[in-house]
Protein backbone atom coordinates (compact mmCIF):
# COMPACT_ATOMS: atom_id res chain seq x y z
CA UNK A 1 25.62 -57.72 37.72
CA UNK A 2 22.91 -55.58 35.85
CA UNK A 3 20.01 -53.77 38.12
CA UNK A 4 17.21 -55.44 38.11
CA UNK A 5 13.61 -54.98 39.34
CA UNK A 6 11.48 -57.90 41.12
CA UNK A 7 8.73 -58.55 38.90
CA UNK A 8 5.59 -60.96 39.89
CA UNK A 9 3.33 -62.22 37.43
CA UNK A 10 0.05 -64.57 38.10
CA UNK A 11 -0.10 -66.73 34.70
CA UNK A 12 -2.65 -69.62 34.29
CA UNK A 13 -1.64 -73.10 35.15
CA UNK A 14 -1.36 -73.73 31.02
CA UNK A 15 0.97 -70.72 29.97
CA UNK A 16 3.06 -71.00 33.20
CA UNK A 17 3.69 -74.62 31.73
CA UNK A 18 4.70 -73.51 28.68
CA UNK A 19 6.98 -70.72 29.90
CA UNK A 20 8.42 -73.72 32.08
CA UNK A 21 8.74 -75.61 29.38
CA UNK A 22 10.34 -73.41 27.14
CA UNK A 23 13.11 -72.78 29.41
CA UNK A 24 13.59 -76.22 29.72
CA UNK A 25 14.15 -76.94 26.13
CA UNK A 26 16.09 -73.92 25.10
CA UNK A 27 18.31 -74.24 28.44
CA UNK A 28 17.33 -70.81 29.19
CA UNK A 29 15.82 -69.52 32.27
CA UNK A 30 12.40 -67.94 32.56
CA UNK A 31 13.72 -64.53 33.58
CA UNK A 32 15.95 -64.67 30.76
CA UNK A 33 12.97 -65.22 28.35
CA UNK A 34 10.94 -62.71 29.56
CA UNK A 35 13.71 -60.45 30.03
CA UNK A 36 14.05 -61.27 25.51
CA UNK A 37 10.81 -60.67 24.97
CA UNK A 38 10.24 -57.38 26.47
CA UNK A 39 14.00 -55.87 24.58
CA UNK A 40 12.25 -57.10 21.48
CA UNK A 41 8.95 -54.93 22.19
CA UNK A 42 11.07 -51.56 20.74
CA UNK A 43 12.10 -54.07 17.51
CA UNK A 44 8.96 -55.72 16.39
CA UNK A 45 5.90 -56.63 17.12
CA UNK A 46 4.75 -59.48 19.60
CA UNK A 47 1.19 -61.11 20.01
CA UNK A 48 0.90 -62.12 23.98
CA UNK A 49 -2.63 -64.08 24.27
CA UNK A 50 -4.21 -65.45 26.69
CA UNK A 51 -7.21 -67.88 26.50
CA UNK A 52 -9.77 -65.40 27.62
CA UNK A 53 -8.38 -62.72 24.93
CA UNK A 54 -7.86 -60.31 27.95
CA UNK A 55 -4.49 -59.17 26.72
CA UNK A 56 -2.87 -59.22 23.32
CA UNK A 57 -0.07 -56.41 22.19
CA UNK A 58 0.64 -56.42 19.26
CA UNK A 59 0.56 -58.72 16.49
CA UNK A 60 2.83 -62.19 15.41
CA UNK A 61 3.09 -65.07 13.00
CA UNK A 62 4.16 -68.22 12.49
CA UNK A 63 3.26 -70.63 9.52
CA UNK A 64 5.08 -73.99 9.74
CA UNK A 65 5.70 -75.03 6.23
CA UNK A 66 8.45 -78.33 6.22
CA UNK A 67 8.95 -78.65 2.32
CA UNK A 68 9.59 -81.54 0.66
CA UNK A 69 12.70 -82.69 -0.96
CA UNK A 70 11.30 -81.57 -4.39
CA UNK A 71 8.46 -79.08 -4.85
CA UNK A 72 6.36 -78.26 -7.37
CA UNK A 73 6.23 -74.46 -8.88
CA UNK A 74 3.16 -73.94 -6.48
CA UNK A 75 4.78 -75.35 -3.02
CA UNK A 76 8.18 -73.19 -3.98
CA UNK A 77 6.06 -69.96 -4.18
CA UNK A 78 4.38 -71.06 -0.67
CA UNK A 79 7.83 -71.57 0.69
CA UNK A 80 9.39 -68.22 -0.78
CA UNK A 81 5.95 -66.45 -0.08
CA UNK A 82 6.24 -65.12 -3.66
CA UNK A 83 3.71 -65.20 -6.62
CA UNK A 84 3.66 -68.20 -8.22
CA UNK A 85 4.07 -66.66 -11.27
CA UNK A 86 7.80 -65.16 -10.45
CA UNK A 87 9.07 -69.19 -10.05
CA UNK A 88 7.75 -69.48 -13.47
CA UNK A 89 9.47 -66.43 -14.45
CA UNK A 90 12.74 -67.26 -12.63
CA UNK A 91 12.90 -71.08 -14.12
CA UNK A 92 12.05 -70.33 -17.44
CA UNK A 93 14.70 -67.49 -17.24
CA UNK A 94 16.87 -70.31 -16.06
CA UNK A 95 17.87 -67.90 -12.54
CA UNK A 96 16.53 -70.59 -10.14
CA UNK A 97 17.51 -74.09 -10.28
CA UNK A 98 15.10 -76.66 -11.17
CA UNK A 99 13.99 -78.91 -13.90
CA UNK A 100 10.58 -79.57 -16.51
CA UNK A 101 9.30 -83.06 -15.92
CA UNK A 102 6.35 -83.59 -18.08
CA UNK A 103 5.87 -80.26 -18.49
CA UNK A 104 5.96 -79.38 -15.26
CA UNK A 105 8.57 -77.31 -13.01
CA UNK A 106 10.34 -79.07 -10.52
CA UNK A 107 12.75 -77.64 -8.12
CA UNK A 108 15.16 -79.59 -5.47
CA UNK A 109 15.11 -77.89 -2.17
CA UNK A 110 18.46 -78.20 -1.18
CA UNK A 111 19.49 -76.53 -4.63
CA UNK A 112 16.94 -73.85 -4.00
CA UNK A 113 18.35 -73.17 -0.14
CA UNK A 114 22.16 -73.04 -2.00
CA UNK A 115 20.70 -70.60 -4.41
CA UNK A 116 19.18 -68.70 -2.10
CA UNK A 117 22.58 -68.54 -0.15
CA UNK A 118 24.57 -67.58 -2.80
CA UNK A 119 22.89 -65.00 -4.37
């Protein structure tokens, strides 16, 4: 057994939810997410907020993006967070997998994640 340290935190009703809920749904406990969160602190950097913006450290993002089965030159370079003009580059070069319909570039996602893999 590690040393550890009692720690006691107030959160608002809301974020001690989520915390709860978290552990819950990742079948972790809350102690072990905490405990996470704070080894990551020396590895990267993490936005804690509350709703009265009396604490943030550092700074976080997320941007859900689900992609759909076949995108279009614009929706790859979203997904890849690249320039659109590299997927034209890459297709025309024929390095990426995809196919002109009408004159336009399309590219399957699961080919794309297999490229992606592979390479």
């Amino acid at each position: 057994m590690t040393d550890r340290t009692p720690l006691y935190v107030r959160l608002p009703n809301a974020e001690a939810e989520r915390l709860r809920e978290a552990a819950h749904r990742l079948g972790r406990s809350k102690q072990d997410l905490i405990t996470s969160l704070v080894a990551t602190l020396d590895d990267r950097r993490v936005t804690v907020e509350t709703h009265d913006d009396q604490l943030t450290v550092g700074h976080a993002e997320f941007r859900p993006f689900a992609p759909p089965d076949v995108l279009t030159v614009a929706q790859l370079a979203q997904w890849l967070q690249v320039d659109p003009t590299a997927i034209d580059e890459l297709a025309e070069q024929g390095d990426i997998p995809g196919r002109k319909l009408a004159g336009e570039w399309r590219f399957a996602r699961e080919a794309v994640l297999d490229w992606l893999a592979n390479r």
